[in-house]
Protein backbone atom coordinates (compact mmCIF):
# COMPACT_ATOMS: atom_id res chain seq x y z
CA UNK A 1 -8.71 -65.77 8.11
CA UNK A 2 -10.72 -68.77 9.58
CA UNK A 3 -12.96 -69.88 7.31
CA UNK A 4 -16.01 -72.15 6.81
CA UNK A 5 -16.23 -73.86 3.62
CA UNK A 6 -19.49 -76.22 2.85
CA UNK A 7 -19.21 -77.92 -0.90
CA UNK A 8 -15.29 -78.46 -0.50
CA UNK A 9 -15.57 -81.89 -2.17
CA UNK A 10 -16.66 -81.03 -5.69
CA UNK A 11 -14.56 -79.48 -8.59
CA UNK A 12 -14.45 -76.13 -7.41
CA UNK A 13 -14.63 -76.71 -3.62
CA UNK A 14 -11.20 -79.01 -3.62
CA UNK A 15 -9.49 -76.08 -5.71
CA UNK A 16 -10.37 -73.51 -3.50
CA UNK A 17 -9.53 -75.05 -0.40
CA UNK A 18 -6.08 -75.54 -2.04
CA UNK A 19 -6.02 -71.91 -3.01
CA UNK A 20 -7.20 -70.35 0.43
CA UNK A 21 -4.55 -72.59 2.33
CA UNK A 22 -1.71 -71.35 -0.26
CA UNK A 23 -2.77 -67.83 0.62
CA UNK A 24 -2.39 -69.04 4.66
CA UNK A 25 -5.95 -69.00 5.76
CA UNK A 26 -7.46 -71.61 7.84
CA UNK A 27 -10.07 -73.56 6.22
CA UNK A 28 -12.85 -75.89 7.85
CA UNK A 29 -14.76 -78.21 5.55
CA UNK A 30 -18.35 -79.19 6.60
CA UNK A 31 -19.26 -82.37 5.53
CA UNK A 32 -22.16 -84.84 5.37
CA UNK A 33 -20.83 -87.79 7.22
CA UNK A 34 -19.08 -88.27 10.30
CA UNK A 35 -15.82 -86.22 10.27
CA UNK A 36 -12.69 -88.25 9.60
CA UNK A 37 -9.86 -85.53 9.49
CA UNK A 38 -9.16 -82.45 12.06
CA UNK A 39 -10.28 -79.78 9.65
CA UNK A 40 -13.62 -81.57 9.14
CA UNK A 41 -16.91 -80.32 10.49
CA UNK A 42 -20.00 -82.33 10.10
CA UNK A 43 -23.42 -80.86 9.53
CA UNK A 44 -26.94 -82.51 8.20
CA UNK A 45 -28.83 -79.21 6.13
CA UNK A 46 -31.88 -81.29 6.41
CA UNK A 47 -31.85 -81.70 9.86
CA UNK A 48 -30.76 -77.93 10.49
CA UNK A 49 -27.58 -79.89 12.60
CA UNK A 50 -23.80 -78.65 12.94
CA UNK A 51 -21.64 -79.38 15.13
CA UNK A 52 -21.19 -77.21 18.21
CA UNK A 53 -17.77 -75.09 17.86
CA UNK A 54 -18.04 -75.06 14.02
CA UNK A 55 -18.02 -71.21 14.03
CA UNK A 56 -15.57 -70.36 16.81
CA UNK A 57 -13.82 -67.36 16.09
CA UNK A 58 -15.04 -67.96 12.74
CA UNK A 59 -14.70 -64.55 9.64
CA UNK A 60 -15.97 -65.84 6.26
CA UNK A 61 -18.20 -68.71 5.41
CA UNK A 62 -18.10 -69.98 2.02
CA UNK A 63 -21.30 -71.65 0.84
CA UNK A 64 -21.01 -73.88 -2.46
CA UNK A 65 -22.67 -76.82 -3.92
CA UNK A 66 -26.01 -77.81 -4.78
CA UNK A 67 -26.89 -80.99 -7.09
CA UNK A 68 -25.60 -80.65 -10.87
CA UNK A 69 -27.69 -78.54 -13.22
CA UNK A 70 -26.88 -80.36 -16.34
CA UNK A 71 -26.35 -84.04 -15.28
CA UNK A 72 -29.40 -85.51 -16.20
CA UNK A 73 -32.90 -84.09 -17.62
CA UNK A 74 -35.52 -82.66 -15.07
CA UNK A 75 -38.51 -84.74 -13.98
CA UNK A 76 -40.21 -83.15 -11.42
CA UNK A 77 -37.93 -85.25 -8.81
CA UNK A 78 -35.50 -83.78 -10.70
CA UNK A 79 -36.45 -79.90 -10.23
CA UNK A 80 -37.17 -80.39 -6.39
CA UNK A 81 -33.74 -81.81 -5.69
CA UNK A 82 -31.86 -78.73 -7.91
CA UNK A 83 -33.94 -76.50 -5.15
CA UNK A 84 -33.42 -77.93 -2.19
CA UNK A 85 -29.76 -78.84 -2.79
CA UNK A 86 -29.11 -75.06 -2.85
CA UNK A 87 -32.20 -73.46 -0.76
CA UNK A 88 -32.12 -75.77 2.16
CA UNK A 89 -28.18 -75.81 3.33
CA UNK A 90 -28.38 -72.09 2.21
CA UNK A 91 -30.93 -71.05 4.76
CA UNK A 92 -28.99 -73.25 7.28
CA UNK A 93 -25.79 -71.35 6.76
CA UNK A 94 -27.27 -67.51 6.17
CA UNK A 95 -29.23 -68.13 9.66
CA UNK A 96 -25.69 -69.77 11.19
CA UNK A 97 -23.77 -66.67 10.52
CA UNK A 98 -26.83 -64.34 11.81
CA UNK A 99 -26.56 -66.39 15.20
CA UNK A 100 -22.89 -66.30 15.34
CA UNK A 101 -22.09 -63.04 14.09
CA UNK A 102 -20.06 -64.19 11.49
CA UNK A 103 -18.92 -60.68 9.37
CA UNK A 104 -18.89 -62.37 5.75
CA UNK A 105 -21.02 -64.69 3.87
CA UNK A 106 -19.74 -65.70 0.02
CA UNK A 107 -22.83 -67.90 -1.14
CA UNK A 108 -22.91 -69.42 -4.62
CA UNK A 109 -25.25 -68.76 -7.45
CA UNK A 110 -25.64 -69.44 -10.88
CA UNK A 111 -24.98 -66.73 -14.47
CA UNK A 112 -28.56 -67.72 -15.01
CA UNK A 113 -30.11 -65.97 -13.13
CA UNK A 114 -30.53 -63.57 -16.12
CA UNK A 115 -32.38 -66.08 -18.17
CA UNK A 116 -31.93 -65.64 -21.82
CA UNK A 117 -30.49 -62.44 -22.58
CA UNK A 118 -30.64 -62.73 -26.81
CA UNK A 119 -27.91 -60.70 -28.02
CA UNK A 120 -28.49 -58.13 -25.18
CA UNK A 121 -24.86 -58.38 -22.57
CA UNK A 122 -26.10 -57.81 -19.04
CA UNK A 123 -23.92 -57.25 -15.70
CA UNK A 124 -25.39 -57.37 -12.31
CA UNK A 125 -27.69 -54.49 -12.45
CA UNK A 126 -29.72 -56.57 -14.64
CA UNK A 127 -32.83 -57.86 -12.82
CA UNK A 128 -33.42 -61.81 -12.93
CA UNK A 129 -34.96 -63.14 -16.11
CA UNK A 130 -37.40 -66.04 -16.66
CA UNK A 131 -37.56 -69.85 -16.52
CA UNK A 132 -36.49 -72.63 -14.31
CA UNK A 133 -32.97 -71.63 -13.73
CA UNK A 134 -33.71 -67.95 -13.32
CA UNK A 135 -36.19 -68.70 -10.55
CA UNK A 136 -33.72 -71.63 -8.80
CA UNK A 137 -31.23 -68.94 -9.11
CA UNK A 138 -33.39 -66.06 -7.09
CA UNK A 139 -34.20 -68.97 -4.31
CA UNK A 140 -30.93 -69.58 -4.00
CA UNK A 141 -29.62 -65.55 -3.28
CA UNK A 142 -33.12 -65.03 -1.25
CA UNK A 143 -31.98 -67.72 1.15
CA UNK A 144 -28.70 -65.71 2.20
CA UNK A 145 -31.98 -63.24 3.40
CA UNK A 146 -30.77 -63.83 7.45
CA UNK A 147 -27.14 -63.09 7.15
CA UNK A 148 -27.93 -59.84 5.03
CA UNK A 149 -30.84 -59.23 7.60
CA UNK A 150 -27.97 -59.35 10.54
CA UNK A 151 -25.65 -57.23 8.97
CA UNK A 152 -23.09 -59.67 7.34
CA UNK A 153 -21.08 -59.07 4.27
CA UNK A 154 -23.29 -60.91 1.82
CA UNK A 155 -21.63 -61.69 -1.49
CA UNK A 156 -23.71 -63.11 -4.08
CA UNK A 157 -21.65 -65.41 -6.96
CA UNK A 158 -23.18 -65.81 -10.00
CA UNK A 159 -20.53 -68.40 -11.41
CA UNK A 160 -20.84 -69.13 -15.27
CA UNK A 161 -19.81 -72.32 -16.50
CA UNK A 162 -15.84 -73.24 -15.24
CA UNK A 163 -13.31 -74.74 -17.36
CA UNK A 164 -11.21 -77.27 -15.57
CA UNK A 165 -8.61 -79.24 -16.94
CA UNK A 166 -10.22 -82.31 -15.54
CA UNK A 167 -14.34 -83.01 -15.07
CA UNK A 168 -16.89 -80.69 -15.64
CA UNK A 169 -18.28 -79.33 -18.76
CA UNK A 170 -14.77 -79.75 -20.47
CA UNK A 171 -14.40 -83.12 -19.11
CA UNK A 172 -17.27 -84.35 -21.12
CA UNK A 173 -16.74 -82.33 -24.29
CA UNK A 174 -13.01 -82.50 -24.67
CA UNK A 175 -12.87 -86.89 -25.59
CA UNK A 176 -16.03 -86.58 -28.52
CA UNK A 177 -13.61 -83.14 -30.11
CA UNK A 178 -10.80 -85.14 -29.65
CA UNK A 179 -12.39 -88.01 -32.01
CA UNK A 180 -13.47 -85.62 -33.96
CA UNK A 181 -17.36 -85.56 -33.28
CA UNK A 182 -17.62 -81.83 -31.98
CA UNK A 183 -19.56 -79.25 -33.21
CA UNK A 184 -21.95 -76.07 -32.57
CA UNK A 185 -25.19 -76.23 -31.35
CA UNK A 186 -28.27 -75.32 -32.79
CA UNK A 187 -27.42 -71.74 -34.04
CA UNK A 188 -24.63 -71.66 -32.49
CA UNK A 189 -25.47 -67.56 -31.90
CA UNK A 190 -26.60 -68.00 -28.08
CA UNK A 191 -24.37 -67.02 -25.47
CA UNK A 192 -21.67 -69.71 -23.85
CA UNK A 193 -21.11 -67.96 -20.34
CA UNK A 194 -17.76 -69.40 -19.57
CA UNK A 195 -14.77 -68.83 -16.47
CA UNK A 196 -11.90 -70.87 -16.30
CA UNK A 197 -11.25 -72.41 -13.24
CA UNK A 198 -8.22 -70.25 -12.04
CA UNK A 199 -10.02 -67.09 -12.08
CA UNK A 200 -13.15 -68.88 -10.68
CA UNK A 201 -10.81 -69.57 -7.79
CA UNK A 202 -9.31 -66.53 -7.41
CA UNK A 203 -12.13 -64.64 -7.86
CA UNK A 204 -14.05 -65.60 -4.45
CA UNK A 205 -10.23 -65.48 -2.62
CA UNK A 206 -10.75 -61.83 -4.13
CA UNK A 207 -14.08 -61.20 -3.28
CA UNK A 208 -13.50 -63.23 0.47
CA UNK A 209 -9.98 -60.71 0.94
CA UNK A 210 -12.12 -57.50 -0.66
CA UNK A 211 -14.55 -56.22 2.24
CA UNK A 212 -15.34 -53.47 -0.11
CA UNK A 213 -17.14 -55.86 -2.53
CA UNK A 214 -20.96 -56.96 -1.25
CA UNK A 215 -24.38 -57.95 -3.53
CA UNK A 216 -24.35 -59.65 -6.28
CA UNK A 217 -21.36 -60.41 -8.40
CA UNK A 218 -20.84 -62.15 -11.81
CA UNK A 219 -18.07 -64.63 -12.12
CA UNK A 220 -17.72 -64.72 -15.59
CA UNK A 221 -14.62 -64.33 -18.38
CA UNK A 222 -14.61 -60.85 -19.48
CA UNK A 223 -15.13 -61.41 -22.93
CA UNK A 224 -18.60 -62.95 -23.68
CA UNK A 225 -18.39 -66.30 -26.41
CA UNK A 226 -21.36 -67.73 -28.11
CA UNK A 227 -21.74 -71.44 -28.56
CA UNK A 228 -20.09 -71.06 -31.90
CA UNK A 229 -16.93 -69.15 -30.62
CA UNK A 230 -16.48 -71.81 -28.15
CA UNK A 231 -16.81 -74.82 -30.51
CA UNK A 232 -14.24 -73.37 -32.59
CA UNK A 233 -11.95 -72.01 -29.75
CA UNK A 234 -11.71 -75.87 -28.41
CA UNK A 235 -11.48 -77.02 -32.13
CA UNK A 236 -8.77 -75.07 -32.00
CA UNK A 237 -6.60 -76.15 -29.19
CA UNK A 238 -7.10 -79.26 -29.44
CA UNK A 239 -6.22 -79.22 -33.25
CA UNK A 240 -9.28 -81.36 -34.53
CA UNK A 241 -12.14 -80.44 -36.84
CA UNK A 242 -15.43 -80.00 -34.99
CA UNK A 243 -17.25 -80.25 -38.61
CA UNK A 244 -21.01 -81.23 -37.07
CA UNK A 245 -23.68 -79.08 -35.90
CA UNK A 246 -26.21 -80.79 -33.55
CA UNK A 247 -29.82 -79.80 -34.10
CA UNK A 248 -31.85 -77.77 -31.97
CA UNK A 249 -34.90 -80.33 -32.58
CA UNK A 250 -32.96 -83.12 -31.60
CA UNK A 251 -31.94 -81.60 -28.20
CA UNK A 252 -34.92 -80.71 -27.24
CA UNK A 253 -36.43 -84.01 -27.86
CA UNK A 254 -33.58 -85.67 -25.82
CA UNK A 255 -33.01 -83.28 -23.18
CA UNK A 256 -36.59 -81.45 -22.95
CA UNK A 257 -36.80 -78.19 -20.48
CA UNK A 258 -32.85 -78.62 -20.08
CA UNK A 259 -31.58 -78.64 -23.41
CA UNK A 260 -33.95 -74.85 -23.62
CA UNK A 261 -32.42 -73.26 -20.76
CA UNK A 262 -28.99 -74.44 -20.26
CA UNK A 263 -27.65 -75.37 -23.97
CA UNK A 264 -29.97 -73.55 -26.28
CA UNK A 265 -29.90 -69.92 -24.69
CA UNK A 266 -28.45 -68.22 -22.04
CA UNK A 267 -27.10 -65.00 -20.91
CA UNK A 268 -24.44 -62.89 -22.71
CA UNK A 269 -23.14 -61.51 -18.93
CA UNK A 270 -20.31 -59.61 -17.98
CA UNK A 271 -17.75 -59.48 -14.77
CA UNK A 272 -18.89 -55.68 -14.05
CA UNK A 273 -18.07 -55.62 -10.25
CA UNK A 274 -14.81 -57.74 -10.14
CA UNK A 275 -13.79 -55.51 -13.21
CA UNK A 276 -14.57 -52.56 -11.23
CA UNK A 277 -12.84 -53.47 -8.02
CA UNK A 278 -9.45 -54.80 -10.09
CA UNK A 279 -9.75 -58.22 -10.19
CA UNK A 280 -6.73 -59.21 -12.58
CA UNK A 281 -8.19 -62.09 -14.59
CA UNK A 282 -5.87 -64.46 -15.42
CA UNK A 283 -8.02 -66.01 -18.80
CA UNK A 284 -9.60 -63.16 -20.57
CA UNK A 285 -10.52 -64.65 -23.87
CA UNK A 286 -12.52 -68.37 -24.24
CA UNK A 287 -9.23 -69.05 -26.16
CA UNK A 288 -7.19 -68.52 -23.16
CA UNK A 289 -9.02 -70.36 -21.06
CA UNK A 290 -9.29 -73.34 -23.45
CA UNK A 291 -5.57 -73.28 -24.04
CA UNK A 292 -4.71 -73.36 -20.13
CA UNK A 293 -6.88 -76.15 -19.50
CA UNK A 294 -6.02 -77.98 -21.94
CA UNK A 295 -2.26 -77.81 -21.45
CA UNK A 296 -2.34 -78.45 -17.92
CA UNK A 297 -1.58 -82.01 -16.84
């Protein structure tokens, strides 16, 4: 296939374009600045700019990015930016592949969409829950709204958090359990929606290949972890102790609205429709997933 890919820069971006070209498709990466390179596109989201023959002959457009959740807390700047990082370029691409009759649309979105789920495990029949993230998370899918409206393939990606071998959430965790400073937090009883990044990967090359596969889908390991079955898993590998537990109270004082949402609860969610459809995971325990990463140079 010949396919669009806007967000190729970041963690997940640069493996997928790797991936998609291993499998033999075609991949053009939009980017922000003038292009330097003959597979480069450039587009402004702001602006509602690409360049002309961007989606010539064109099958799948790939929509990631979007500032980072948990890189700093949210001010009110803060929350505005998370939005229009994902809303804005969205919109831009949905009504792009309405115009251009583009057949497939994979747009990212986030596992919290379900808000805090308790105990309760949720797959994608679930509606969305409550709080920041929830709602940033419905934005985000409503702006695919034109594509879907046109008749596209519309797939949905609720990613939980990936497991790289290098950045990410593992990237800042692994060096404090490698001196020996990890631990659970708070309870350590709320849910740790994890994927590593192989079968985040292959997952949307599934879902891209897979025209049976529209709506909303969960990337997500197939066994749920809590926060406390993660801190030990990566304890674990790494053979160190990870004897502290960081307080609730003290998160919330540093952190605020963030440290609620994103750290302190979550949703227990499962990979229903890939499951369905076959996906073969290659990671199906938060062991397995530690263990690759870690072990990979």
């Amino acid at each position: 296939m010949r396919v669009v890919v806007a967000g190729s820069s970041g963690l997940i971006g640069t493996a997928l374009v790797a991936d998609l070209r291993h499998a033999g498709h075609e991949v053009l990466r939009l980017v922000r600045r003038a292009p330097a390179a003959p597979d480069e596109r450039g587009w402004d989201p702001p602006a509602g700019r690409i360049d002309d023959g961007t989606f010539d002959a064109v099958d799948a457009v790939i929509n990631l990015g979007g500032a980072g959740i948990g890189d700093r807390p949210w001010s009110g700047a803060r929350k505005q930016l998370l939005r229009d990082s994902r809303n804005v370029p969205t919109e831009v691409l949905a009504t792009a592949v309405a115009r251009h009759g583009i057949p497939t649309l994979l747009s990212a979105s986030g596992i919290h969409f379900y808000g805090d789920t308790g105990t309760r495990v949720v797959d994608e029949t679930a509606p969305a829950g409550t709080g920041f993230l929830a709602e940033v998370c419905r934005d985000w899918e409503a702006a695919t709204a034109p594509a879907a409206e046109a008749g596209a393939r519309v797939v949905l990606m609720r990613s939980a958090g990936v497991l790289a071998p290098h950045g990410g959430l593992l990237g800042r965790l692994r060096p404090l359990f490698s001196l020996m400073l990890g631990g659970r937090i708070g309870s350590g009883e709320q849910a740790f929606p994890w994927i590593s990044l192989d079968d985040e990967v292959g997952a949307m090359r599934f879902l891209l290949e897979n025209d049976a596969v529209a709506g909303p889908v969960n990337l997500a390991g197939p066994e749920p972890a809590s926060n406390a079955q993660f801190t030990s898993a990566l304890a674990e590998v790494l053979h160190r102790p990870a004897p502290f537990v960081v307080p609730a109270a003290v998160l919330r004082k540093v952190l605020g609205q963030l440290a609620e949402e994103l750290v302190l609860t979550g949703p227990y969610a499962v990979p229903a429709v890939l499951q369905k459809h076959g996906y073969p995971f290659r990671h199906t325990t938060i062991r397995d997933a530690l263990q690759a990463a870690v072990e990979r140079p």
